[in-house]
C-alpha atoms as a PDB file:
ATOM      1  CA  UNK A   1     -24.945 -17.027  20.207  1.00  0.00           C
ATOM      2  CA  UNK A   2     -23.945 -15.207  16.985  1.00  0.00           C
ATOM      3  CA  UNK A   3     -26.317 -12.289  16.585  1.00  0.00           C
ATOM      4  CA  UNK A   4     -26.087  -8.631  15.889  1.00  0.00           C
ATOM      5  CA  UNK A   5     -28.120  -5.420  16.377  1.00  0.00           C
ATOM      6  CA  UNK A   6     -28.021  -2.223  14.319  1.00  0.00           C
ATOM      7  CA  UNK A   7     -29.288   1.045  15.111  1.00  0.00           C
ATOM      8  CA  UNK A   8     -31.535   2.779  12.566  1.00  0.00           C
ATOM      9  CA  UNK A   9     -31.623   6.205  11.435  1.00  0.00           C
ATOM     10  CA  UNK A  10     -35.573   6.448  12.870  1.00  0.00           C
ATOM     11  CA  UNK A  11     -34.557   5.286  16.199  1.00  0.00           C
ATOM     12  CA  UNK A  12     -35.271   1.887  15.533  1.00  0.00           C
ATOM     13  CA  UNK A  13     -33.477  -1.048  16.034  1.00  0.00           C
ATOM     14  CA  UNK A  14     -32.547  -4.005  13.364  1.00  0.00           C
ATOM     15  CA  UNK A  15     -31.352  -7.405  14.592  1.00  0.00           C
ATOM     16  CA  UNK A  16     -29.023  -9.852  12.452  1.00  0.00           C
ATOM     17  CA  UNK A  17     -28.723 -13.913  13.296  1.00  0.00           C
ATOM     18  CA  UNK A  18     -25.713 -15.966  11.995  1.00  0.00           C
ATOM     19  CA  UNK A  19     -25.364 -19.736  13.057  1.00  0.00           C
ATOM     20  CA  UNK A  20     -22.907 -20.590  15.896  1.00  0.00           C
ATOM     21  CA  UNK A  21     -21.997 -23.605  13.666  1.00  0.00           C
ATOM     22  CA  UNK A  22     -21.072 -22.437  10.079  1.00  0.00           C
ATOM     23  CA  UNK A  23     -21.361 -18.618  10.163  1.00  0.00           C
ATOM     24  CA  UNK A  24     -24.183 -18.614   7.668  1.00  0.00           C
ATOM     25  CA  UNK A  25     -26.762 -15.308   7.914  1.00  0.00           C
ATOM     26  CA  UNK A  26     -30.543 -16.015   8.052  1.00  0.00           C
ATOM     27  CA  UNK A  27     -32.298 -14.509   5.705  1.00  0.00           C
ATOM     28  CA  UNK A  28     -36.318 -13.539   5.618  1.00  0.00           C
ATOM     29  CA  UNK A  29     -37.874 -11.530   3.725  1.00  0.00           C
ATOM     30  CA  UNK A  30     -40.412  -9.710   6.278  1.00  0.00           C
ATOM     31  CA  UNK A  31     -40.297  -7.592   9.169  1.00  0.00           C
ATOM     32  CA  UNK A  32     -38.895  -9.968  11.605  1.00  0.00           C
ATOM     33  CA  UNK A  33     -35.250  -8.226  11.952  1.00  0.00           C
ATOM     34  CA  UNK A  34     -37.097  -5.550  13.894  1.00  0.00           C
ATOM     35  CA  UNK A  35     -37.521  -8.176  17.161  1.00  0.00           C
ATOM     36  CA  UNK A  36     -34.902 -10.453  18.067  1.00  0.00           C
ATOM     37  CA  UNK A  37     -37.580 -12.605  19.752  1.00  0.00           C
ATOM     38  CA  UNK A  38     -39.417 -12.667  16.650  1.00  0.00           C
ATOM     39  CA  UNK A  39     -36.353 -13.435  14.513  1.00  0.00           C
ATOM     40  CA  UNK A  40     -35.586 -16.256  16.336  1.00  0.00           C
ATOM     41  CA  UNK A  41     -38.806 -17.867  16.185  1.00  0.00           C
ATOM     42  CA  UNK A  42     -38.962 -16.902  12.215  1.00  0.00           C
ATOM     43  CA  UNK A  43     -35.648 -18.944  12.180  1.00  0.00           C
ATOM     44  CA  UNK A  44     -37.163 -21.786  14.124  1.00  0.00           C
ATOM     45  CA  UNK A  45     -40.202 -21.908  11.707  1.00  0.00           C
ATOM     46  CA  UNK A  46     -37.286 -22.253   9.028  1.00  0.00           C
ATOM     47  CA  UNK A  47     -35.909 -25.653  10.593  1.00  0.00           C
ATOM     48  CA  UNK A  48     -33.159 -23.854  12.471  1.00  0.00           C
ATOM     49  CA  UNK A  49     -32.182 -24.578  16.135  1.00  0.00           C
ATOM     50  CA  UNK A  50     -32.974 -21.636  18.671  1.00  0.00           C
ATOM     51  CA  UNK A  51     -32.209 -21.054  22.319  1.00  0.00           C
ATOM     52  CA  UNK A  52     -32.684 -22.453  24.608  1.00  0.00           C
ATOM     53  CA  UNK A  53     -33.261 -25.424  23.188  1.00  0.00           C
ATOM     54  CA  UNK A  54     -29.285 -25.419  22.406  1.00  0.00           C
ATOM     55  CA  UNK A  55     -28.140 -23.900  25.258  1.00  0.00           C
ATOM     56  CA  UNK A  56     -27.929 -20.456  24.097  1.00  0.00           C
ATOM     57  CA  UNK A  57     -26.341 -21.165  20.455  1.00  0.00           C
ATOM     58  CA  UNK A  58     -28.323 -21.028  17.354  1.00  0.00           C
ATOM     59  CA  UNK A  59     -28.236 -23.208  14.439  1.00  0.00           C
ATOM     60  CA  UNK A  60     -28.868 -23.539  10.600  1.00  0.00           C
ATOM     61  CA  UNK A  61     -30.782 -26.531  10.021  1.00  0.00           C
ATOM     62  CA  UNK A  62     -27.811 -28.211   8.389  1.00  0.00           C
ATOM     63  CA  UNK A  63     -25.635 -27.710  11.206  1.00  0.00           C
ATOM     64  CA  UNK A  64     -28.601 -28.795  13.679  1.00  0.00           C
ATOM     65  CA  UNK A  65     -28.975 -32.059  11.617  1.00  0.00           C
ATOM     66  CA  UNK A  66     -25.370 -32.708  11.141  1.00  0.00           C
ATOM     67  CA  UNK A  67     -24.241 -32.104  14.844  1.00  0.00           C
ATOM     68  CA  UNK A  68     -21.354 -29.591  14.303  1.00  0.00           C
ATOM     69  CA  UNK A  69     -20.025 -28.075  17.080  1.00  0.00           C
ATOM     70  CA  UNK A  70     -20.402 -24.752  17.755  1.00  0.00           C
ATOM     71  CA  UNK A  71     -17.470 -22.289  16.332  1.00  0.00           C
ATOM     72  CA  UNK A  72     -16.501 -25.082  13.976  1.00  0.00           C
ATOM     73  CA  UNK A  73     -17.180 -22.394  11.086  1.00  0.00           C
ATOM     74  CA  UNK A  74     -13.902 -21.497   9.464  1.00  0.00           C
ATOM     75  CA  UNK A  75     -12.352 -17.959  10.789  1.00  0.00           C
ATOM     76  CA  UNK A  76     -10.966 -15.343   8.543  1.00  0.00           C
ATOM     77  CA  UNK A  77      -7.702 -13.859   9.959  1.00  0.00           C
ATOM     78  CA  UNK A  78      -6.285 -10.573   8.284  1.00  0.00           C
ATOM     79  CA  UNK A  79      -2.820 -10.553   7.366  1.00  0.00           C
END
């Protein structure tokens, strides 16, 4: 599962969701990064796939229509 959580300068807490498939952030524009229960379900009102329903990965709803596996996304490597 590709997500991330950020720690706020108020004490709160700000939660990030990428898709296991291609990489790609969601994006919303309310309060939903503040619960990573409620992002996910914002992202599964957006045609995304969520856990469990994928086994713990989530998924744009491109990748969840197109079938591609998970860490298919293309890696950057520093040189």
């Amino acid at each position: 599962m590709s997500g991330a959580c950020y720690s706020r300068r108020d004490g709160g807490v700000e939660y990030e969701l990428h898709c296991d498939g291609c990489g790609v952030p969601f994006r919303c524009g309310d309060d939903s990064y503040f619960s990573w229960p409620v992002l996910c379900a914002a992202a599964e009102a957006e045609g995304w796939g969520v856990a469990p329903d994928l086994g713990g990965e989530h998924r744009c709803g491109e990748c969840a229509a197109s079938g591609r596996p998970a860490g298919a996304r293309r890696r950057l490597v520093p040189v």
